[in-house]
N, C-alpha and C. Protein backbone atom coordinates (compact mmCIF):
# COMPACT_ATOMS: atom_id res chain seq x y z
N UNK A 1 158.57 117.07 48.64
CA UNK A 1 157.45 117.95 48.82
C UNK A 1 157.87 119.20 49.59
N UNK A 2 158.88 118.96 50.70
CA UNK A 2 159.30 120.55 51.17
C UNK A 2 158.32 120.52 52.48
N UNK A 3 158.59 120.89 53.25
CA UNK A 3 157.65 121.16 54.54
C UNK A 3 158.15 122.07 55.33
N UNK A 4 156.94 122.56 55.52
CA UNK A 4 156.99 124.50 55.95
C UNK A 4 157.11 124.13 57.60
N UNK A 5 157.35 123.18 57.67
CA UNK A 5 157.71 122.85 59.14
C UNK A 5 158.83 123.03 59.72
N UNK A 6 160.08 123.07 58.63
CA UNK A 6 161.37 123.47 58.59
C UNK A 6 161.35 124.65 59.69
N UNK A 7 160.80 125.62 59.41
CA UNK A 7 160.75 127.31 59.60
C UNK A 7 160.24 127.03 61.23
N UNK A 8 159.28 126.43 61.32
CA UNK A 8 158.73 126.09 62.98
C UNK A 8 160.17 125.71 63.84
N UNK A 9 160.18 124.42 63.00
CA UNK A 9 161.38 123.46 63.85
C UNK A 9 162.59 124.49 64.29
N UNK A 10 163.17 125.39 63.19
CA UNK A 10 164.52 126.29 63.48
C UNK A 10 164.08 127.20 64.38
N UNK A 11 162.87 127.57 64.85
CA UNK A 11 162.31 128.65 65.93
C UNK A 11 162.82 128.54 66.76
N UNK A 12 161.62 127.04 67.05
CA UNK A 12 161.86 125.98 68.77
C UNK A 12 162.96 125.51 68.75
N UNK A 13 163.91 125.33 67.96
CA UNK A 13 165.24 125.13 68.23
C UNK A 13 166.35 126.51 68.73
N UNK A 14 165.79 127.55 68.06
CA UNK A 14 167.01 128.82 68.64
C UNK A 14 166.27 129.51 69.51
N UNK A 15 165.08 129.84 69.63
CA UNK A 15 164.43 130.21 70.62
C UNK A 15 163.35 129.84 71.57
N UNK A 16 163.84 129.77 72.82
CA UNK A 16 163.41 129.36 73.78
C UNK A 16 162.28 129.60 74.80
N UNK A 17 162.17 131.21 74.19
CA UNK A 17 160.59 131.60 74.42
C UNK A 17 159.62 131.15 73.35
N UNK A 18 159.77 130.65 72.14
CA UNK A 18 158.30 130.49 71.39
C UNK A 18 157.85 129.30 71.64
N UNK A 19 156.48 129.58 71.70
CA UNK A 19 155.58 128.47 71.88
C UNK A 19 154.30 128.74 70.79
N UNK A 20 154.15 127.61 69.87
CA UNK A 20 153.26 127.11 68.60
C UNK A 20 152.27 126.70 69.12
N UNK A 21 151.14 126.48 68.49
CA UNK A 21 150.27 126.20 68.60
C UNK A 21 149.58 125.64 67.23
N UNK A 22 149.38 124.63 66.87
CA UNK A 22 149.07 124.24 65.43
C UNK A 22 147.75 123.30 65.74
N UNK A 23 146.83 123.89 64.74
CA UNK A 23 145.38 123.76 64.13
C UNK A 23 144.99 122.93 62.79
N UNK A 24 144.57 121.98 62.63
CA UNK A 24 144.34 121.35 61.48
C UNK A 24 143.02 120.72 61.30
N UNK A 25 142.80 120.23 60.43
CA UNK A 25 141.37 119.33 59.95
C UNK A 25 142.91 118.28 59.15
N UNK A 26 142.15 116.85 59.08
CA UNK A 26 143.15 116.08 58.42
C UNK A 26 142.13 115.76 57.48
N UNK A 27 141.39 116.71 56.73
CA UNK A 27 140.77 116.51 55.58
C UNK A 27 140.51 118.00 55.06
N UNK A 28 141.17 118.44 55.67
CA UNK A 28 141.75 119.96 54.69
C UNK A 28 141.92 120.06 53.34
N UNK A 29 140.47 120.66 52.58
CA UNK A 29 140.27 120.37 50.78
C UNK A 29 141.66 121.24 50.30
N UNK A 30 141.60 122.39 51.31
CA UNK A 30 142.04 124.01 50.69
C UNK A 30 144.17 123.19 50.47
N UNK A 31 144.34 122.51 51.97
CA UNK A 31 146.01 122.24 52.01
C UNK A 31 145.96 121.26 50.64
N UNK A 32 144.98 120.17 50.48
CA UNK A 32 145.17 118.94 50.16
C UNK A 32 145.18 119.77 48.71
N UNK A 33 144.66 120.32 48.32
CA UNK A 33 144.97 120.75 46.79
C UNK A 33 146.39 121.53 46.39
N UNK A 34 146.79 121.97 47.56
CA UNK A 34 147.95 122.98 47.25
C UNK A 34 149.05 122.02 47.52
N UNK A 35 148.90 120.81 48.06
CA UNK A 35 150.01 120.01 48.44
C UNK A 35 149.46 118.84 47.40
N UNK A 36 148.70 119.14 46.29
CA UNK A 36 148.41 117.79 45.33
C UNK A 36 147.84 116.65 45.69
N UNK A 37 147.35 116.66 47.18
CA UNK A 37 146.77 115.15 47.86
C UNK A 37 145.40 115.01 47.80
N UNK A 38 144.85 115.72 46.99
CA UNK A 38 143.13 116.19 46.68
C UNK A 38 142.59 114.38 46.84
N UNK A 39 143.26 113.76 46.07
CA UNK A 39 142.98 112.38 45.75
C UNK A 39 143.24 111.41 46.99
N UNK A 40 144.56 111.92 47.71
CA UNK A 40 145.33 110.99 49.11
C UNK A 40 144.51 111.64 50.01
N UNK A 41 143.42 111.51 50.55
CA UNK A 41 143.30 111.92 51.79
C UNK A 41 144.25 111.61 52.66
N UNK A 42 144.57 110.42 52.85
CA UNK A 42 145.16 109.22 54.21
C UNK A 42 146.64 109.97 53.80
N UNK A 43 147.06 109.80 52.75
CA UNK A 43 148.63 110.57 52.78
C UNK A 43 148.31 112.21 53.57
N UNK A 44 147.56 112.64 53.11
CA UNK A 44 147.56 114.52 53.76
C UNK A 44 147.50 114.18 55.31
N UNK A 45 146.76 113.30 56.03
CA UNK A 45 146.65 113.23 57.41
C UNK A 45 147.68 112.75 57.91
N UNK A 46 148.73 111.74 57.71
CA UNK A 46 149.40 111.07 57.61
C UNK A 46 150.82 111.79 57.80
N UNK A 47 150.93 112.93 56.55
CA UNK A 47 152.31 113.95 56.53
C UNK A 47 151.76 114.58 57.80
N UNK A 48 150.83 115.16 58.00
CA UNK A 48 150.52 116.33 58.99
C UNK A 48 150.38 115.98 60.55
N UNK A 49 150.47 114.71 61.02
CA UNK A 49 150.24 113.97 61.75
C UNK A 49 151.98 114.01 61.79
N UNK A 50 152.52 112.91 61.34
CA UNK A 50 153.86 112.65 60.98
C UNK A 50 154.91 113.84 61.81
N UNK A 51 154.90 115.20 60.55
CA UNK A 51 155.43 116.02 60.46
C UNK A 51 154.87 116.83 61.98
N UNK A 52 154.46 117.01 62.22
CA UNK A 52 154.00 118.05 63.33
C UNK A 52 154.05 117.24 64.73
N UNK A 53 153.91 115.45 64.61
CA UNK A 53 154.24 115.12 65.90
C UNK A 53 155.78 115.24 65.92
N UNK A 54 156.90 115.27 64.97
CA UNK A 54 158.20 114.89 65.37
C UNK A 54 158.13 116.73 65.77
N UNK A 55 157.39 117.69 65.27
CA UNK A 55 158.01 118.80 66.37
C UNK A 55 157.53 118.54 68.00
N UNK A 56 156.57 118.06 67.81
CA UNK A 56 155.48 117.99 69.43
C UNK A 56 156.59 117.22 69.96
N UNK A 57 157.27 115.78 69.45
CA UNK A 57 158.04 115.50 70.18
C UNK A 57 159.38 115.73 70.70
N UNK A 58 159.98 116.73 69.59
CA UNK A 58 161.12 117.47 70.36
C UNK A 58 160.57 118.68 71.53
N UNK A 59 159.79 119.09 71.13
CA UNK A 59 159.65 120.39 72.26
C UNK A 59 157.85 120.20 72.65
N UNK A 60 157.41 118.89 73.65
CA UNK A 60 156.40 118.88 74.21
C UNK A 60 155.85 119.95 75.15
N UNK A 61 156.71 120.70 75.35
CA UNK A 61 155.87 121.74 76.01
C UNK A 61 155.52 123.21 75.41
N UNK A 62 156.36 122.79 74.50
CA UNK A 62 155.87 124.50 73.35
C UNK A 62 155.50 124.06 72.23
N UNK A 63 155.24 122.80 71.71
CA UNK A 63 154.44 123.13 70.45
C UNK A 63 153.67 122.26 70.58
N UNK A 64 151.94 122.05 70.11
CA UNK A 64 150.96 121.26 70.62
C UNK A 64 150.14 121.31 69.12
N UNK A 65 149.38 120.05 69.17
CA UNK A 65 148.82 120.51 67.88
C UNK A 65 146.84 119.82 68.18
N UNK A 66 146.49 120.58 67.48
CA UNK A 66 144.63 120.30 67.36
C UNK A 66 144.72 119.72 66.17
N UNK A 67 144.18 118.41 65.99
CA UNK A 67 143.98 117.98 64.70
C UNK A 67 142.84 117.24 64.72
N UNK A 68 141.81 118.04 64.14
CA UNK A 68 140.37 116.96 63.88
C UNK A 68 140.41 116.23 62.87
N UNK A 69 139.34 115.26 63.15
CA UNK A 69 139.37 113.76 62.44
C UNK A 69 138.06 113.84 61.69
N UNK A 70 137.90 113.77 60.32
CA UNK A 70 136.83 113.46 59.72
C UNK A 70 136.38 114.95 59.05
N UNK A 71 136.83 116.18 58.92
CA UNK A 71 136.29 117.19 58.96
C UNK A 71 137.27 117.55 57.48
N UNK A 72 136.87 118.92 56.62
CA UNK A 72 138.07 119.16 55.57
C UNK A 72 138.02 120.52 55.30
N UNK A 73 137.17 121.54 56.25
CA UNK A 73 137.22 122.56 56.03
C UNK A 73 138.65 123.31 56.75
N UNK A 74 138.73 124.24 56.32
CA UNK A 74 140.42 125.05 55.95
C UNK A 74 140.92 125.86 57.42
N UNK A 75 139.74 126.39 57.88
CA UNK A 75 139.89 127.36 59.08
C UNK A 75 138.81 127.51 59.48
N UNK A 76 138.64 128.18 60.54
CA UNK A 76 137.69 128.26 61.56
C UNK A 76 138.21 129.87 62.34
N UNK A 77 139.18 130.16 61.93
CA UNK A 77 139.22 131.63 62.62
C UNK A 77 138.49 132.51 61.98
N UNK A 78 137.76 133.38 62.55
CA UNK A 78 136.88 134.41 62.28
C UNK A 78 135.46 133.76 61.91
N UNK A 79 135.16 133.16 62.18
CA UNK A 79 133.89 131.70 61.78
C UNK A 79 133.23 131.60 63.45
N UNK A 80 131.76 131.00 63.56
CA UNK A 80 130.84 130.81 64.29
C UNK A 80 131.95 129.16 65.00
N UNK A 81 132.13 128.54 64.10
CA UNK A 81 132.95 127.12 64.32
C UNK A 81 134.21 127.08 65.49
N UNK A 82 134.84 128.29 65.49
CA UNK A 82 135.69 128.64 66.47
C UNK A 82 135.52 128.51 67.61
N UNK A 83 134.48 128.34 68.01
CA UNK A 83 133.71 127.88 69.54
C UNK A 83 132.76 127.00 69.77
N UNK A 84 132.62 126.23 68.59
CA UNK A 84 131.74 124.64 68.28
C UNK A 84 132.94 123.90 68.44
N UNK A 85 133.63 124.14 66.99
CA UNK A 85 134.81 122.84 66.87
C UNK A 85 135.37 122.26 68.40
N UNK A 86 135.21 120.84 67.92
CA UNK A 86 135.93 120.22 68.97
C UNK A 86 137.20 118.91 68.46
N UNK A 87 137.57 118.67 69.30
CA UNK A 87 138.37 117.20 69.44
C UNK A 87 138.76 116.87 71.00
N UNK A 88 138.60 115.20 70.60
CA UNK A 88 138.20 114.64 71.89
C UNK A 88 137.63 115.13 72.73
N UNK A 89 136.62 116.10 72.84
CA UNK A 89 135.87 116.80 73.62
C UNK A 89 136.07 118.00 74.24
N UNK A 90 137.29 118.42 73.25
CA UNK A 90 137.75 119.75 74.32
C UNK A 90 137.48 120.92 73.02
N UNK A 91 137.21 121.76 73.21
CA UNK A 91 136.84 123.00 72.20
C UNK A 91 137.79 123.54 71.80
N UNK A 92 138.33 124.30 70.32
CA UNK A 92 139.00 125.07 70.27
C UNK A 92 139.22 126.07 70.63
N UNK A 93 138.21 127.56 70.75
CA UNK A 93 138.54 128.40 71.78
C UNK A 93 138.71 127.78 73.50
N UNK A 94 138.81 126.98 73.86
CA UNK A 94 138.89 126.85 75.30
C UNK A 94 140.42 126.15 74.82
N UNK A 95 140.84 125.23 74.05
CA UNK A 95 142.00 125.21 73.93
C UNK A 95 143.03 126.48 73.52
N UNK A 96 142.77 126.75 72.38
CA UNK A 96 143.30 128.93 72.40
C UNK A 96 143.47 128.95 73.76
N UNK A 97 142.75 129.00 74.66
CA UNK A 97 142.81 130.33 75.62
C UNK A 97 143.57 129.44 76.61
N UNK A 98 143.67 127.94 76.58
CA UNK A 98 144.77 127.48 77.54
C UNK A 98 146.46 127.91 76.96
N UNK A 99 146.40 127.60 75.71
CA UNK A 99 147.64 127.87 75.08
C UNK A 99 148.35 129.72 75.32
N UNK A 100 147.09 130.43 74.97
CA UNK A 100 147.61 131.73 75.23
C UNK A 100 147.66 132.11 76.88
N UNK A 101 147.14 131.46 77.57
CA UNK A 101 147.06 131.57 79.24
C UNK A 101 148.53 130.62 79.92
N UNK A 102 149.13 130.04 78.62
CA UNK A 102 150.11 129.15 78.78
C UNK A 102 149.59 128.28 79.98
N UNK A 103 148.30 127.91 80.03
CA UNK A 103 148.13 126.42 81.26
C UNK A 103 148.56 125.26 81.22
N UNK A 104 148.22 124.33 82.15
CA UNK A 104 149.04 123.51 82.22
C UNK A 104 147.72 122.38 81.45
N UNK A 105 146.62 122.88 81.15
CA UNK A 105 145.51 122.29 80.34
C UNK A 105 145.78 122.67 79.36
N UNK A 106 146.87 122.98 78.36
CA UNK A 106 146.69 122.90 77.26
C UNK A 106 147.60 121.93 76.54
N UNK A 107 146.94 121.17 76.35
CA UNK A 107 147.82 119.29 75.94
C UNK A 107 147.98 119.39 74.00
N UNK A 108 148.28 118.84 73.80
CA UNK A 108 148.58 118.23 72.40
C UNK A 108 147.51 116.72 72.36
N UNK A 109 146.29 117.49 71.08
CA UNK A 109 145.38 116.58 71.15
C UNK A 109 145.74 116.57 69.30
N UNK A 110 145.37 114.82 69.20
CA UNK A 110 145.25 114.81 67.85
C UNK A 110 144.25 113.42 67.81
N UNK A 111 143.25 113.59 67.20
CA UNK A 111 141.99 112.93 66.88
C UNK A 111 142.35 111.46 66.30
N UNK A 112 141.50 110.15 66.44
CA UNK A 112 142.24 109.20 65.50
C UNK A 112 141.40 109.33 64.22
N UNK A 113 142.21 108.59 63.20
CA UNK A 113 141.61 108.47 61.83
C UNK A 113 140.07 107.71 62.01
N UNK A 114 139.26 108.66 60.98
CA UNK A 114 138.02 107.90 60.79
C UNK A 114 137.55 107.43 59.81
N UNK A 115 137.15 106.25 60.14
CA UNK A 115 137.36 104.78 58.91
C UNK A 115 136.89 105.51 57.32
């Protein structure tokens, strides 16, 4: 399948100032069609989960990821949702603004699967 994660991973590996920040729904219609998993939900959450914790776990302090559980819409930037959306109780703009404030509140949250 190829994963555009490659391009992240060689960043945080040669450079030592970037810090990621990665956003998801693990029921993303818009990815799940372009990656053929329209049908796999549980596989699309699964790669994206997978794939994005082995970066979180090489470089826990620069790359973090938001991943809501149960949801499949595509984005939320430029949207009313940008300051609703949550996981585990913490908001996405209040997470944004820890990540770009580089705090020490801005954790790597990822939602569990919902049945």
């Amino acid at each position: 399948m190829g994963q555009g994660t490659g391009v992240i991973e060689w960043r945080l590996d040669n450079d030592s100032t970037v810090r990621d920040a990665f956003y998801e729904t693990d029921g993303d219609l818009t990815n799940r069609f372009f990656l053929d998993l329209l049908g796999d939900p549980a596989g699309f959450r699964d790669l994206i989960v997978t794939e994005h914790g082995l970066l979180n776990a090489a470089h826990p302090n620069r790359y973090k990821r938001f991943i809501v559980a149960g949801d499949t819409s595509h984005t939320v930037l430029q949207s009313p949702q940008f300051y609703t959306q949550e996981a585990n109780g913490v908001l996405l703009n209040e997470w944004t603004a820890d990540f770009l404030g580089a705090r020490a509140s801005w954790v790597d949250i990822v939602e569990d699967a919902l049945p």
